[in-house]
N, C-alpha and C. Protein backbone atom coordinates (compact mmCIF):
# COMPACT_ATOMS: atom_id res chain seq x y z
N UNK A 1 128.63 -58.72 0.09
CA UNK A 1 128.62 -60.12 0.46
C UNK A 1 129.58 -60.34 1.63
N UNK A 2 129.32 -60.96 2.52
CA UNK A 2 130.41 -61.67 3.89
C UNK A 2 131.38 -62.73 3.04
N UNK A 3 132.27 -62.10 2.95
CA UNK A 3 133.63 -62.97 2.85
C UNK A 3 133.66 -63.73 3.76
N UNK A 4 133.58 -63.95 4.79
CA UNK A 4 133.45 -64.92 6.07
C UNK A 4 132.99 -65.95 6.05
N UNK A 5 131.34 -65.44 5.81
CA UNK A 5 130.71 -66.94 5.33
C UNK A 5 130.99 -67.24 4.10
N UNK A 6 131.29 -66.56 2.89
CA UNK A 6 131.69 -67.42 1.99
C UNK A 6 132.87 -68.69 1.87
N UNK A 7 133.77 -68.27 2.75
CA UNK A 7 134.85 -68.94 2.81
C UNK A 7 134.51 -69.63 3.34
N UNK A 8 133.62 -70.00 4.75
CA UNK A 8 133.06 -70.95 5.49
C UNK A 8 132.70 -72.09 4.37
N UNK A 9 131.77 -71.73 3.76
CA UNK A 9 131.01 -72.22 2.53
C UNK A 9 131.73 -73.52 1.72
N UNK A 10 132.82 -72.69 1.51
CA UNK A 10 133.59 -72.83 0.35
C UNK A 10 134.67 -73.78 1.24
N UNK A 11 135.04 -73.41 1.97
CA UNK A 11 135.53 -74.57 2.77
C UNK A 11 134.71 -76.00 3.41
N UNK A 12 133.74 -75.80 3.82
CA UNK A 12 132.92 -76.89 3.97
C UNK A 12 132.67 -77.84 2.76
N UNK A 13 132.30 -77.22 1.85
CA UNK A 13 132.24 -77.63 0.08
C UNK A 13 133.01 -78.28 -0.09
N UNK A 14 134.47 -78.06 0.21
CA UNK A 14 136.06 -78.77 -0.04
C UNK A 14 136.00 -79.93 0.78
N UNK A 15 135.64 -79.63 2.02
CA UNK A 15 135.44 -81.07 2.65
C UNK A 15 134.73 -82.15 2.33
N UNK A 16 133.59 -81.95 1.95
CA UNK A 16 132.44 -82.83 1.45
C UNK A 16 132.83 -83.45 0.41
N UNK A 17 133.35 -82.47 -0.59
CA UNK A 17 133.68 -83.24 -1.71
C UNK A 17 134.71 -84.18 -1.85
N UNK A 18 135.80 -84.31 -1.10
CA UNK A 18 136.81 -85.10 -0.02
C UNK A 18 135.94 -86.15 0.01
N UNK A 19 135.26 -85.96 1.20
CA UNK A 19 134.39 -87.19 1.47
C UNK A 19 133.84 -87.84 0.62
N UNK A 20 132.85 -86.98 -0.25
CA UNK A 20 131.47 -88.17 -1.35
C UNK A 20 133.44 -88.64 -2.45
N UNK A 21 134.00 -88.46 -2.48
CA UNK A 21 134.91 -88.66 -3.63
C UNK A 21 135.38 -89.97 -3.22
N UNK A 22 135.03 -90.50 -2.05
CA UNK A 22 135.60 -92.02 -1.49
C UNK A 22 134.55 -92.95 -1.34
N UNK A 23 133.65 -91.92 -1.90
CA UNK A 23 132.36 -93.30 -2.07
C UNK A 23 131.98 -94.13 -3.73
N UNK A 24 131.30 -95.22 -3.24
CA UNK A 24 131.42 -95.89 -4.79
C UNK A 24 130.49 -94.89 -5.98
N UNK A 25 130.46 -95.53 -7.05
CA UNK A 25 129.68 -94.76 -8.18
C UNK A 25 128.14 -94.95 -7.70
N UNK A 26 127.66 -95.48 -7.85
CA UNK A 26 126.18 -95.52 -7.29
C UNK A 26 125.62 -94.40 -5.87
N UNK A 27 126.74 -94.58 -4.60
CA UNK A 27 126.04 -93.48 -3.95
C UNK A 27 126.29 -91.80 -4.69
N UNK A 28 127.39 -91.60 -5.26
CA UNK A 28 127.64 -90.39 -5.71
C UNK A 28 126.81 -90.17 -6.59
N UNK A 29 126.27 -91.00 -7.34
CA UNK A 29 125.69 -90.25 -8.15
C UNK A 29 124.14 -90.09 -7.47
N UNK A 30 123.34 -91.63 -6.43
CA UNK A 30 122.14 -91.26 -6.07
C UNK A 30 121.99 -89.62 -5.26
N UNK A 31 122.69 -89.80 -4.49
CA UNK A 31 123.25 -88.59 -3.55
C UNK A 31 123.26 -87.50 -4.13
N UNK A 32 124.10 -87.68 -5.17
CA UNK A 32 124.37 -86.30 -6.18
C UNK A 32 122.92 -85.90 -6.61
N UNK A 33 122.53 -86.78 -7.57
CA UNK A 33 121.06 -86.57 -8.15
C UNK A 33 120.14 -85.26 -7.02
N UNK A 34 119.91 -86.44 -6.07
CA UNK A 34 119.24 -85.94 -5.44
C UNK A 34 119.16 -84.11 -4.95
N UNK A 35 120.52 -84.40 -4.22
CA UNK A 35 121.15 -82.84 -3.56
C UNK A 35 120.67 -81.61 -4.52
N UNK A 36 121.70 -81.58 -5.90
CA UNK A 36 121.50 -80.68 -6.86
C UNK A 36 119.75 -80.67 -7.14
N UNK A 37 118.82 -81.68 -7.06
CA UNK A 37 117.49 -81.24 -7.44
C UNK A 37 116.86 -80.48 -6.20
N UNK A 38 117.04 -80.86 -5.01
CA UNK A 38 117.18 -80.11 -3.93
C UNK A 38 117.31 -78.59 -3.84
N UNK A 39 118.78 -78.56 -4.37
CA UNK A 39 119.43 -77.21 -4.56
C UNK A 39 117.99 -76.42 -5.81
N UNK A 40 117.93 -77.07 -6.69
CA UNK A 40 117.47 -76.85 -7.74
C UNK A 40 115.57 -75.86 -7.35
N UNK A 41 115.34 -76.73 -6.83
CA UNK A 41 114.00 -76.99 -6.03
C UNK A 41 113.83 -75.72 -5.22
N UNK A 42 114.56 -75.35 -4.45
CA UNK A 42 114.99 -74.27 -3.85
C UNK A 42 115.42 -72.97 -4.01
N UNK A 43 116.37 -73.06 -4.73
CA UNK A 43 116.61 -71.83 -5.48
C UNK A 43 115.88 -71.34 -6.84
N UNK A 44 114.61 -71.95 -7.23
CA UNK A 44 114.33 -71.16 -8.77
C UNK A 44 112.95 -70.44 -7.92
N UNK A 45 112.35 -70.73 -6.93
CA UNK A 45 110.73 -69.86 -6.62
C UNK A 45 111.75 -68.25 -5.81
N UNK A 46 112.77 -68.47 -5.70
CA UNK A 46 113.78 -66.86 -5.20
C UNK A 46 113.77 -66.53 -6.06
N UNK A 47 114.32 -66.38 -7.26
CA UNK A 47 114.07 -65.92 -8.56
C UNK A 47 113.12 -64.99 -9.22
């Protein structure tokens, strides 16, 4: 695995979550919903 980009990753991640963490309950969670089914959506036909 690239340690490189993981850390990229993983640092970008840290930021974002910074960010959505200053938004009210309603976008975090529409937002949230969404993203993770996204993620979700995406990663199970690799599998």
């Amino acid at each position: 695995m690239d340690i490189k980009a993981y850390r990229i990753a993983f640092d970008l991640s840290n930021y974002v979550w910074g960010v959505v963490l200053k938004w009210d309950y309603f976008s975090r969670d529409t937002v949230g919903k969404q993203y993770v089914k996204a993620e979700i959506e995406r990663i199970t036909p690799t599998m």
